[in-house]
PDB file of N, CA and C in Angstrom:
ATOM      1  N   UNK A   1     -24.040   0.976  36.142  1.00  0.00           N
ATOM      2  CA  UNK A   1     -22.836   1.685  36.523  1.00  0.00           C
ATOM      3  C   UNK A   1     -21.675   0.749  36.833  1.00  0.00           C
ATOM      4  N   UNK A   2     -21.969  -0.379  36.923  1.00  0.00           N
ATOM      5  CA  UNK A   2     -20.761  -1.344  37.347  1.00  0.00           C
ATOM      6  C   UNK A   2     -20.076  -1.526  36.070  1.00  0.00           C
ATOM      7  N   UNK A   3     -20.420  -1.551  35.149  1.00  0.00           N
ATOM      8  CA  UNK A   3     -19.653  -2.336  33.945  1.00  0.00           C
ATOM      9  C   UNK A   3     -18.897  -0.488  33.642  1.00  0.00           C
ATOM     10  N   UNK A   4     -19.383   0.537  33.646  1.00  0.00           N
ATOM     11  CA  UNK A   4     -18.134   1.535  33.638  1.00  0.00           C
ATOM     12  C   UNK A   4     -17.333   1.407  34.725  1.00  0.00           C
ATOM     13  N   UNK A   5     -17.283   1.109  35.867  1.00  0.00           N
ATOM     14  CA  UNK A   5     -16.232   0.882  36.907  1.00  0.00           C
ATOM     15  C   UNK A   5     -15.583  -0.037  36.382  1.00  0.00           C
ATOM     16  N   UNK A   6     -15.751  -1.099  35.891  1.00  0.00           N
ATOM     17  CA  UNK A   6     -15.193  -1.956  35.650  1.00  0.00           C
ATOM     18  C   UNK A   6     -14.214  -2.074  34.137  1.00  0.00           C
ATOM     19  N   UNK A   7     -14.283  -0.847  33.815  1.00  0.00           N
ATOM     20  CA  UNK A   7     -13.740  -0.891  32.441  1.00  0.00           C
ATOM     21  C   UNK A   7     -12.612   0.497  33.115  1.00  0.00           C
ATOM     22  N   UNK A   8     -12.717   0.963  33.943  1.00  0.00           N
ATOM     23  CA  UNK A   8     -11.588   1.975  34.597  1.00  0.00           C
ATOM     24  C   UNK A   8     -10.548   1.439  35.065  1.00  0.00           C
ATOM     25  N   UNK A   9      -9.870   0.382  35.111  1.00  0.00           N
ATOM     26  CA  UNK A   9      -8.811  -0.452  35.351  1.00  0.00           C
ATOM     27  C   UNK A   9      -8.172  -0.513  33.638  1.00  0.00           C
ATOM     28  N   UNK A  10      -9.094  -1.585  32.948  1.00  0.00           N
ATOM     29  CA  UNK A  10      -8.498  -1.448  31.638  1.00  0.00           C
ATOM     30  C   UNK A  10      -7.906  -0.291  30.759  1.00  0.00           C
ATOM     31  N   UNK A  11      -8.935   0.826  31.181  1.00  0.00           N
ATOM     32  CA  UNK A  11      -8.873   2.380  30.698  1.00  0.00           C
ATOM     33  C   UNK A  11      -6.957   2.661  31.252  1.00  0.00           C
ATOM     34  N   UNK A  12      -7.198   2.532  32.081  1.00  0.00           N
ATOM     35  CA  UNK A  12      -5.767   3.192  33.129  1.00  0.00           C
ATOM     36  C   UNK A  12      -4.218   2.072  32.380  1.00  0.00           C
ATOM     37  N   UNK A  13      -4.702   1.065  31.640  1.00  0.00           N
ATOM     38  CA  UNK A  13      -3.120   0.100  30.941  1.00  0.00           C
ATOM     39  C   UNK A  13      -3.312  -0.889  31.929  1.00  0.00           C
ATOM     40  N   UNK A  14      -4.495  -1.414  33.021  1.00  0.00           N
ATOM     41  CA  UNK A  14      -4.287  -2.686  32.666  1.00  0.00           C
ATOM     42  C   UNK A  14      -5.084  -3.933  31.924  1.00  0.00           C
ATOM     43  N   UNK A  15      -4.323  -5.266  31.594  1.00  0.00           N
ATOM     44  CA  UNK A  15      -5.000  -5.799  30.542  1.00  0.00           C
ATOM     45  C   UNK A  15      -4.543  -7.227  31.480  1.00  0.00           C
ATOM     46  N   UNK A  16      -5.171  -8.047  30.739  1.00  0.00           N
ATOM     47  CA  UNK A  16      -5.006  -9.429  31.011  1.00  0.00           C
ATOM     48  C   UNK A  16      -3.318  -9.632  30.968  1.00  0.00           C
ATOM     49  N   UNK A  17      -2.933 -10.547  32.148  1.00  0.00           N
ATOM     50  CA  UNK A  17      -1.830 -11.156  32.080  1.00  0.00           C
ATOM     51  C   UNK A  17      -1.976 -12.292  32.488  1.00  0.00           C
ATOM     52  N   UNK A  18      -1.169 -12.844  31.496  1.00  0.00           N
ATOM     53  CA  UNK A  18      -0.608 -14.788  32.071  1.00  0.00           C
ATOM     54  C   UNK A  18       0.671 -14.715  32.890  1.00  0.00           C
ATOM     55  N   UNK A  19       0.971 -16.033  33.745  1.00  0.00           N
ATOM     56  CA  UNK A  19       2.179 -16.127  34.160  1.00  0.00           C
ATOM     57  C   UNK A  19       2.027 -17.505  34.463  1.00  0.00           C
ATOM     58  N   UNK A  20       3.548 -18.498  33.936  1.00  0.00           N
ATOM     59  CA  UNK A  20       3.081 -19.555  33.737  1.00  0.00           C
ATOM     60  C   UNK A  20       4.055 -19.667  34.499  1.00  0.00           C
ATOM     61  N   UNK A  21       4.337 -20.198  35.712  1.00  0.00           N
ATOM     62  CA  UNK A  21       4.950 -20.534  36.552  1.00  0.00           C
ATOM     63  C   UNK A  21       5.712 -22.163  36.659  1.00  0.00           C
ATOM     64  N   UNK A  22       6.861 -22.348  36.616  1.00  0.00           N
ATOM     65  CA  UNK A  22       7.519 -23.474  36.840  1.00  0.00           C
ATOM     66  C   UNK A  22       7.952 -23.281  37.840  1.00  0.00           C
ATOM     67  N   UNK A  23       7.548 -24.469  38.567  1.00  0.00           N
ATOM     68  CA  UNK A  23       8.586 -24.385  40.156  1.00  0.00           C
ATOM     69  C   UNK A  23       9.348 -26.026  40.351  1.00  0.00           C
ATOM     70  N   UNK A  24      10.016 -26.153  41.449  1.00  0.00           N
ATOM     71  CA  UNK A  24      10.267 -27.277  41.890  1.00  0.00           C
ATOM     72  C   UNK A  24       9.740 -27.729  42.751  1.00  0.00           C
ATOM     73  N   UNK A  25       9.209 -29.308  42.640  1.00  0.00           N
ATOM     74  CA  UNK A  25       8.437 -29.899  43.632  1.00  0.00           C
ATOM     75  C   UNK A  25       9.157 -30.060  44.826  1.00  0.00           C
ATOM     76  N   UNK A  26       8.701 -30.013  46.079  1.00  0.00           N
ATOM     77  CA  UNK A  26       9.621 -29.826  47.570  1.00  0.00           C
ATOM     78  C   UNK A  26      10.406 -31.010  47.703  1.00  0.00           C
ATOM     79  N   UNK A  27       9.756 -32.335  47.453  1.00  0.00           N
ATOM     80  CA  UNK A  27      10.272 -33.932  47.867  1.00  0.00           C
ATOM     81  C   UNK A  27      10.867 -34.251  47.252  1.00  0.00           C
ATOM     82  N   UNK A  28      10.859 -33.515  45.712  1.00  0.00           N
ATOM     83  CA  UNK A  28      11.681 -34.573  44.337  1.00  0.00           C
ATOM     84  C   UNK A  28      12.104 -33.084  43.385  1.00  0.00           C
ATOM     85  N   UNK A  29      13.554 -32.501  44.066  1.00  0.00           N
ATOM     86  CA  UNK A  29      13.623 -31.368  43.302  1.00  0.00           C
ATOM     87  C   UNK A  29      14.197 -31.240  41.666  1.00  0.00           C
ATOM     88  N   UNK A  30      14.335 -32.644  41.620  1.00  0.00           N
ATOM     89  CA  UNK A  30      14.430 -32.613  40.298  1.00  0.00           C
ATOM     90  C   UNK A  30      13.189 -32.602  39.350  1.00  0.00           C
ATOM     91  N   UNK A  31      12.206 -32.882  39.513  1.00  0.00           N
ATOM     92  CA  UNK A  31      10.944 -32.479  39.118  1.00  0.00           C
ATOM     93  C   UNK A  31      10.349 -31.538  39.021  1.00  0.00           C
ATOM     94  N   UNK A  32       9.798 -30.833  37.767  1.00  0.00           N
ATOM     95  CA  UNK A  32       9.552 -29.711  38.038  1.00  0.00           C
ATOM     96  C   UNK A  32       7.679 -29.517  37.566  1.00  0.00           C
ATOM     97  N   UNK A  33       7.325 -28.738  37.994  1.00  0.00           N
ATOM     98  CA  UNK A  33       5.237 -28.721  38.173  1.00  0.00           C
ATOM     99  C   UNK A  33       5.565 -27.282  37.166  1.00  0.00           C
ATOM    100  N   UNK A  34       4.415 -27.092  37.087  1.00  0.00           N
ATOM    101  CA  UNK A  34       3.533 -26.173  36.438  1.00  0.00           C
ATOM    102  C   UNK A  34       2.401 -25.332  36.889  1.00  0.00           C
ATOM    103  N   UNK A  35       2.521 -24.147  37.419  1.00  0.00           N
ATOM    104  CA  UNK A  35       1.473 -23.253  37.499  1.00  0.00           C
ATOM    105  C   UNK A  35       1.003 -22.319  37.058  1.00  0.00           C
ATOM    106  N   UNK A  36      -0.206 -21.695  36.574  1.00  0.00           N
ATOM    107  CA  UNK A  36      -0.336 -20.794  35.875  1.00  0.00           C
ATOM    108  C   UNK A  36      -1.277 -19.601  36.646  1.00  0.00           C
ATOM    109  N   UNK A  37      -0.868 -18.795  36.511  1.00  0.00           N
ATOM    110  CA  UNK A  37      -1.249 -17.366  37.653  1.00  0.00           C
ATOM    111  C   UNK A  37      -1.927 -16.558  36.206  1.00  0.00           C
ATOM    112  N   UNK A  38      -3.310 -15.971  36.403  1.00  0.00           N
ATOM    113  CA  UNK A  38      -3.993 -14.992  35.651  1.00  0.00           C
ATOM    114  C   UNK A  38      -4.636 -14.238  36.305  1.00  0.00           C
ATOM    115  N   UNK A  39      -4.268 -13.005  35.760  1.00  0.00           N
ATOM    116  CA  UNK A  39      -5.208 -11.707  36.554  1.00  0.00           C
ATOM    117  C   UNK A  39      -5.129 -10.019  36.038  1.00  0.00           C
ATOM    118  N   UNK A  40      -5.594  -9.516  36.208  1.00  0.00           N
ATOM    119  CA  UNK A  40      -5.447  -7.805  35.242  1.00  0.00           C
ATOM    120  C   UNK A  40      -4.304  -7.310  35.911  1.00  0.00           C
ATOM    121  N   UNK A  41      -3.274  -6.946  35.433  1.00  0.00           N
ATOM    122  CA  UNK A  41      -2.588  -6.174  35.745  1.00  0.00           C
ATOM    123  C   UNK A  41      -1.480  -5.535  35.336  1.00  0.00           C
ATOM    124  N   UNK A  42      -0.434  -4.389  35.703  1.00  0.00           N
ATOM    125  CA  UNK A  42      -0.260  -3.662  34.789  1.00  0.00           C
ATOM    126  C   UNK A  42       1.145  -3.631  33.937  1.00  0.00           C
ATOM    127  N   UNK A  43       1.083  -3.488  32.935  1.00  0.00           N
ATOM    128  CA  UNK A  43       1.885  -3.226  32.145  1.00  0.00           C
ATOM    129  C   UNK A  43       3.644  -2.287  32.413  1.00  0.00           C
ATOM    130  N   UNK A  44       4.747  -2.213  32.288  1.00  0.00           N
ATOM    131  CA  UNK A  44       5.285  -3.595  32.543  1.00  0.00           C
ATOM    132  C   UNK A  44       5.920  -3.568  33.847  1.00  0.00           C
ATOM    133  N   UNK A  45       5.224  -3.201  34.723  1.00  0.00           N
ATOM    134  CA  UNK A  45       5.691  -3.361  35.963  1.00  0.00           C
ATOM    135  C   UNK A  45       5.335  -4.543  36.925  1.00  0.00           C
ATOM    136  N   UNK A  46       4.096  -5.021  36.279  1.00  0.00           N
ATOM    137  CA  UNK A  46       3.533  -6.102  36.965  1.00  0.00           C
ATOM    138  C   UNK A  46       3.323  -6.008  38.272  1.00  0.00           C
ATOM    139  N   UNK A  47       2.676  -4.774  38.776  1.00  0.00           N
ATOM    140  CA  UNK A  47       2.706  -5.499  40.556  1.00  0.00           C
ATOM    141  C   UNK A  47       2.082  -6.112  41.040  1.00  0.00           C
ATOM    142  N   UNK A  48       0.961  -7.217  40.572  1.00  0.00           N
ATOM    143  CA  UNK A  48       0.351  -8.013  41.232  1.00  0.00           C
ATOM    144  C   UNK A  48       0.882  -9.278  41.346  1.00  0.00           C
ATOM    145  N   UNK A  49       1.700  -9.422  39.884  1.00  0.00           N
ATOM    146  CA  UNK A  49       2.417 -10.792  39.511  1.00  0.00           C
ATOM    147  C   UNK A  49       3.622 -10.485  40.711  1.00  0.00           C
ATOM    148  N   UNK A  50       4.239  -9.542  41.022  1.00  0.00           N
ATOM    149  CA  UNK A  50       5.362  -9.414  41.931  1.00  0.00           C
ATOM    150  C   UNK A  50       4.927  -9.867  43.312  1.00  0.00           C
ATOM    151  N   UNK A  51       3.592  -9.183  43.619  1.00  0.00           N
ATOM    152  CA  UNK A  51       3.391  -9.329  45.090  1.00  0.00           C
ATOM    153  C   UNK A  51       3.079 -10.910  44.936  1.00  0.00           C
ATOM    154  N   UNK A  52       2.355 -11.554  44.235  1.00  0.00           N
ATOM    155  CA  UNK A  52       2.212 -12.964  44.427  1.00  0.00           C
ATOM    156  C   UNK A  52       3.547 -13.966  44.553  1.00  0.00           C
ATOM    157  N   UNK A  53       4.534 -13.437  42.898  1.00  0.00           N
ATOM    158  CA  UNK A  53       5.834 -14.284  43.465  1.00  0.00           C
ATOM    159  C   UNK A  53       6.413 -13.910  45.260  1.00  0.00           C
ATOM    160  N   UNK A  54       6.392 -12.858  45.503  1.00  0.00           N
ATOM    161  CA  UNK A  54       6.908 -12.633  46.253  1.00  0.00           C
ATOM    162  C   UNK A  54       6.298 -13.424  47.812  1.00  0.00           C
ATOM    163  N   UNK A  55       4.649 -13.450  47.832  1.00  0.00           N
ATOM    164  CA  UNK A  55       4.347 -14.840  48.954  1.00  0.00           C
ATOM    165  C   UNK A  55       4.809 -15.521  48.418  1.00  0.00           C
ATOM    166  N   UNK A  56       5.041 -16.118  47.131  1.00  0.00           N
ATOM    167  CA  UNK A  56       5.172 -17.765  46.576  1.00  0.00           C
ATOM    168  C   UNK A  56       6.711 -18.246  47.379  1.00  0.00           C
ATOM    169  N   UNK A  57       7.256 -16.955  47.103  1.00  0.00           N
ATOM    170  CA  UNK A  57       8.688 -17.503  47.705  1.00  0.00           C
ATOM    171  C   UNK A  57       9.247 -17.204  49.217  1.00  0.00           C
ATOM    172  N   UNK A  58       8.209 -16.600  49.891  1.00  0.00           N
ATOM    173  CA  UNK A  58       8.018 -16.635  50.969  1.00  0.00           C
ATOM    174  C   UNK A  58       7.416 -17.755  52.188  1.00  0.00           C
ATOM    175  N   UNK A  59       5.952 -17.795  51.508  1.00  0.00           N
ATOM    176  CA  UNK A  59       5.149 -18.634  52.143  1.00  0.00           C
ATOM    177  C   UNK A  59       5.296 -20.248  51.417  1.00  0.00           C
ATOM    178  N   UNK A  60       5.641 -20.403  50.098  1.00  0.00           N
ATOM    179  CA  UNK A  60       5.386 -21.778  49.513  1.00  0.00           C
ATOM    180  C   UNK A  60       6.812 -22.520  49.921  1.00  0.00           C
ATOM    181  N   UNK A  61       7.191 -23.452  49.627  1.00  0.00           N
ATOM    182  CA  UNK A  61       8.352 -24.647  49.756  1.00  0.00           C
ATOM    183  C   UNK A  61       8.594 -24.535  48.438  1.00  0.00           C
ATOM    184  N   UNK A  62       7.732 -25.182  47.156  1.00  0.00           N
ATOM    185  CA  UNK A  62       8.777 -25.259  45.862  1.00  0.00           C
ATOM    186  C   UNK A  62       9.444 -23.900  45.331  1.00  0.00           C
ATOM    187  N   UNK A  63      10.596 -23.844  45.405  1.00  0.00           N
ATOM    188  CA  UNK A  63      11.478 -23.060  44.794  1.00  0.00           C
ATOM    189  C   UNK A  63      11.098 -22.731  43.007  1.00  0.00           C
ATOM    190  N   UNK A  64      10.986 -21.486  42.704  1.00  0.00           N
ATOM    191  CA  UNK A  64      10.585 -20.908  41.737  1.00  0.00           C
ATOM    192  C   UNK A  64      12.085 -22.024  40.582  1.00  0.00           C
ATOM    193  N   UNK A  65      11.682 -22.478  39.184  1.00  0.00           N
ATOM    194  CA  UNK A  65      12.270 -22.328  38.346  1.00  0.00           C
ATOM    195  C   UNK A  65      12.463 -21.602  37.481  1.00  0.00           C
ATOM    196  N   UNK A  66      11.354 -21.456  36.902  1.00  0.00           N
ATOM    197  CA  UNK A  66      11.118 -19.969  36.005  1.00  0.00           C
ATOM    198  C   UNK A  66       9.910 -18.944  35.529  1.00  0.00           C
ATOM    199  N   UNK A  67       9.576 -18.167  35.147  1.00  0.00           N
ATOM    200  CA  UNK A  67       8.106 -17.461  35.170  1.00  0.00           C
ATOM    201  C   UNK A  67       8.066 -16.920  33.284  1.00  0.00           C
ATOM    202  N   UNK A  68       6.947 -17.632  32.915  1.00  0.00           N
ATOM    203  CA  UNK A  68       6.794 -16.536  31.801  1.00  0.00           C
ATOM    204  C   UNK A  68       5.628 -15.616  31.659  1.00  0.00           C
ATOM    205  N   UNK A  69       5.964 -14.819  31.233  1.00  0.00           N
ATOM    206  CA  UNK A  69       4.736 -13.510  31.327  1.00  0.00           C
ATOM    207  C   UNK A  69       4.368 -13.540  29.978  1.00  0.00           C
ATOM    208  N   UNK A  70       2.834 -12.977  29.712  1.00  0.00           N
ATOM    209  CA  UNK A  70       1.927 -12.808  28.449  1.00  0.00           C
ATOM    210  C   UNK A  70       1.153 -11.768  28.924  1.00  0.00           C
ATOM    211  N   UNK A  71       0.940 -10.783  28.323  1.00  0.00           N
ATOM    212  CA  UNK A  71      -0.132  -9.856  28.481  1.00  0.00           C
ATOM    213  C   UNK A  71      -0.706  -9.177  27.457  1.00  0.00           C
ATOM    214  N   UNK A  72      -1.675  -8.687  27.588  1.00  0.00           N
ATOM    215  CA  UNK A  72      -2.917  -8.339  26.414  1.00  0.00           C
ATOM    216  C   UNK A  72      -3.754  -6.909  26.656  1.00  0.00           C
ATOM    217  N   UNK A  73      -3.726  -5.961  26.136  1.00  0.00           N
ATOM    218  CA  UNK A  73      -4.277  -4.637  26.500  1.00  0.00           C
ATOM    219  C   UNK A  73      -5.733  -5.311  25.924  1.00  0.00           C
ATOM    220  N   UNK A  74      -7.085  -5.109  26.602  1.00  0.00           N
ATOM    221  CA  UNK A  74      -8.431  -5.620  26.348  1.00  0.00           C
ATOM    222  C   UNK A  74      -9.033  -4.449  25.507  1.00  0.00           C
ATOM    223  N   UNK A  75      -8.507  -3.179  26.119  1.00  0.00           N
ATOM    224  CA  UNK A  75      -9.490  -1.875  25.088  1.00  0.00           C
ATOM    225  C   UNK A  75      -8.268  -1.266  24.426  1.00  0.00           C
ATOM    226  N   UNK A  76      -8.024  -1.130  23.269  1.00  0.00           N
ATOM    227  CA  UNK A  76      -7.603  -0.921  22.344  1.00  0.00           C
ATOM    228  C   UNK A  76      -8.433  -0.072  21.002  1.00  0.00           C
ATOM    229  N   UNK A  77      -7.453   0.736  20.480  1.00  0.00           N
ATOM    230  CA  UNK A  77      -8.088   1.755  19.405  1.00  0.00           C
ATOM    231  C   UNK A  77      -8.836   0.515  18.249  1.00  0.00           C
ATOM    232  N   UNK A  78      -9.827   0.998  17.459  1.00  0.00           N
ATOM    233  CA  UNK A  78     -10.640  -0.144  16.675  1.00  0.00           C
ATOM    234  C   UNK A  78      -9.781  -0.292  15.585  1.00  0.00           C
ATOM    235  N   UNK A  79      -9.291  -1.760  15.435  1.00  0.00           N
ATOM    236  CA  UNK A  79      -8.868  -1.666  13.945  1.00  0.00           C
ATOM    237  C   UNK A  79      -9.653  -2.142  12.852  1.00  0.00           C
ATOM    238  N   UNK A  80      -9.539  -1.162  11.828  1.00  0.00           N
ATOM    239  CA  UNK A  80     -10.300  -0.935  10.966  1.00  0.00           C
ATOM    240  C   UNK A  80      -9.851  -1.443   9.120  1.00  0.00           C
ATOM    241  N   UNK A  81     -10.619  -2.347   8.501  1.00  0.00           N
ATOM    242  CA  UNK A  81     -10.207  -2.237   7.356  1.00  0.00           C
ATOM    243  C   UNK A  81     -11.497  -1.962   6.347  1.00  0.00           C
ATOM    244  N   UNK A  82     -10.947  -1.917   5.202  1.00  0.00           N
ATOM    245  CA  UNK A  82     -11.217  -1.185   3.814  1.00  0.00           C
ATOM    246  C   UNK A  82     -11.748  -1.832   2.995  1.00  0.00           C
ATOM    247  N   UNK A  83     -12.865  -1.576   2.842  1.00  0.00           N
ATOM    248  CA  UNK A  83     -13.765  -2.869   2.023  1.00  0.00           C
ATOM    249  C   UNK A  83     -13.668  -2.516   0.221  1.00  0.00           C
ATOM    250  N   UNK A  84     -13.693  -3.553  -0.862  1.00  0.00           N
ATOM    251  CA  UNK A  84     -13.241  -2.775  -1.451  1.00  0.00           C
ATOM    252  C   UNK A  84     -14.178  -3.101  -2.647  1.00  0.00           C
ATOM    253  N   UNK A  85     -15.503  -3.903  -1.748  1.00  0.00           N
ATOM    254  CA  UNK A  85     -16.585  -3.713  -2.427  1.00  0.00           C
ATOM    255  C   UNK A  85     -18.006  -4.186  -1.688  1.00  0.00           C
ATOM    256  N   UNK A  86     -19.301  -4.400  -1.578  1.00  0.00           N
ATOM    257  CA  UNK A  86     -20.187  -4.677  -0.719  1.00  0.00           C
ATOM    258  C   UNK A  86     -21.170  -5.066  -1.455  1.00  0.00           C
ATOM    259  N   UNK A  87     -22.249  -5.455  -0.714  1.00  0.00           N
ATOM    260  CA  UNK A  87     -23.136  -6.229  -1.164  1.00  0.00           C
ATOM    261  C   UNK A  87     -24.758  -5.810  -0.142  1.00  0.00           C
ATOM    262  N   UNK A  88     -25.696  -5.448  -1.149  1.00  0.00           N
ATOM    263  CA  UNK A  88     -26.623  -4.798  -0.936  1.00  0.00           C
ATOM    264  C   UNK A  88     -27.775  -5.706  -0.504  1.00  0.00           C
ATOM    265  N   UNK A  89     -28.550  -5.996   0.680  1.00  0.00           N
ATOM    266  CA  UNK A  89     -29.299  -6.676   1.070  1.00  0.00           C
ATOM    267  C   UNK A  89     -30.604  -5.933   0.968  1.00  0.00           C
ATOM    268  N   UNK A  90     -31.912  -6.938   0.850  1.00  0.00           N
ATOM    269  CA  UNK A  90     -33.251  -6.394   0.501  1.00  0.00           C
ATOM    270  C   UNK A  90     -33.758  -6.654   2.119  1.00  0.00           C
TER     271      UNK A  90
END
């Protein structure tokens, strides 16, 4: 029963998201780091990616530079193609 619970998130639109986070380092703000944030969530409102920027720029010191988002629906209708010939095994 866990793996149907666990497919009721995906069911509902959400899917894998990236967020690749550039910030500025606190000591040397001309430098800038790299973080990358992954986790299910939803399409395109993002509220998990929100609530996290939102400690990041609360609770962290480096100042956000920029965020890019990627996301991926995991269950999707089957796509299907057309064979347009086969081969018969004994």
């Amino acid at each position: 029963m866990q793996v149907k619970q666990a497919l009721v998130p995906e069911i509902d639109g959400y899917g894998l998201t990236t967020a690749q986070i550039i910030y500025r380092v606190p000591d040397h703000l001309k430098l800038l780091q790299e973080f990358v944030w992954q986790d299910y969530d939803l399409f395109p409102q993002f509220p998990g990616l929100n609530r996290f920027l939102a400690f990041w720029e609360e609770k962290l010191d480096g100042p956000l530079h920029s965020v890019t988002v990627a996301h991926a629906l995991l269950v999707r209708p089957a796509e299907l193609e057309l064979l347009r010939g086969g081969y018969r095994l004994n």
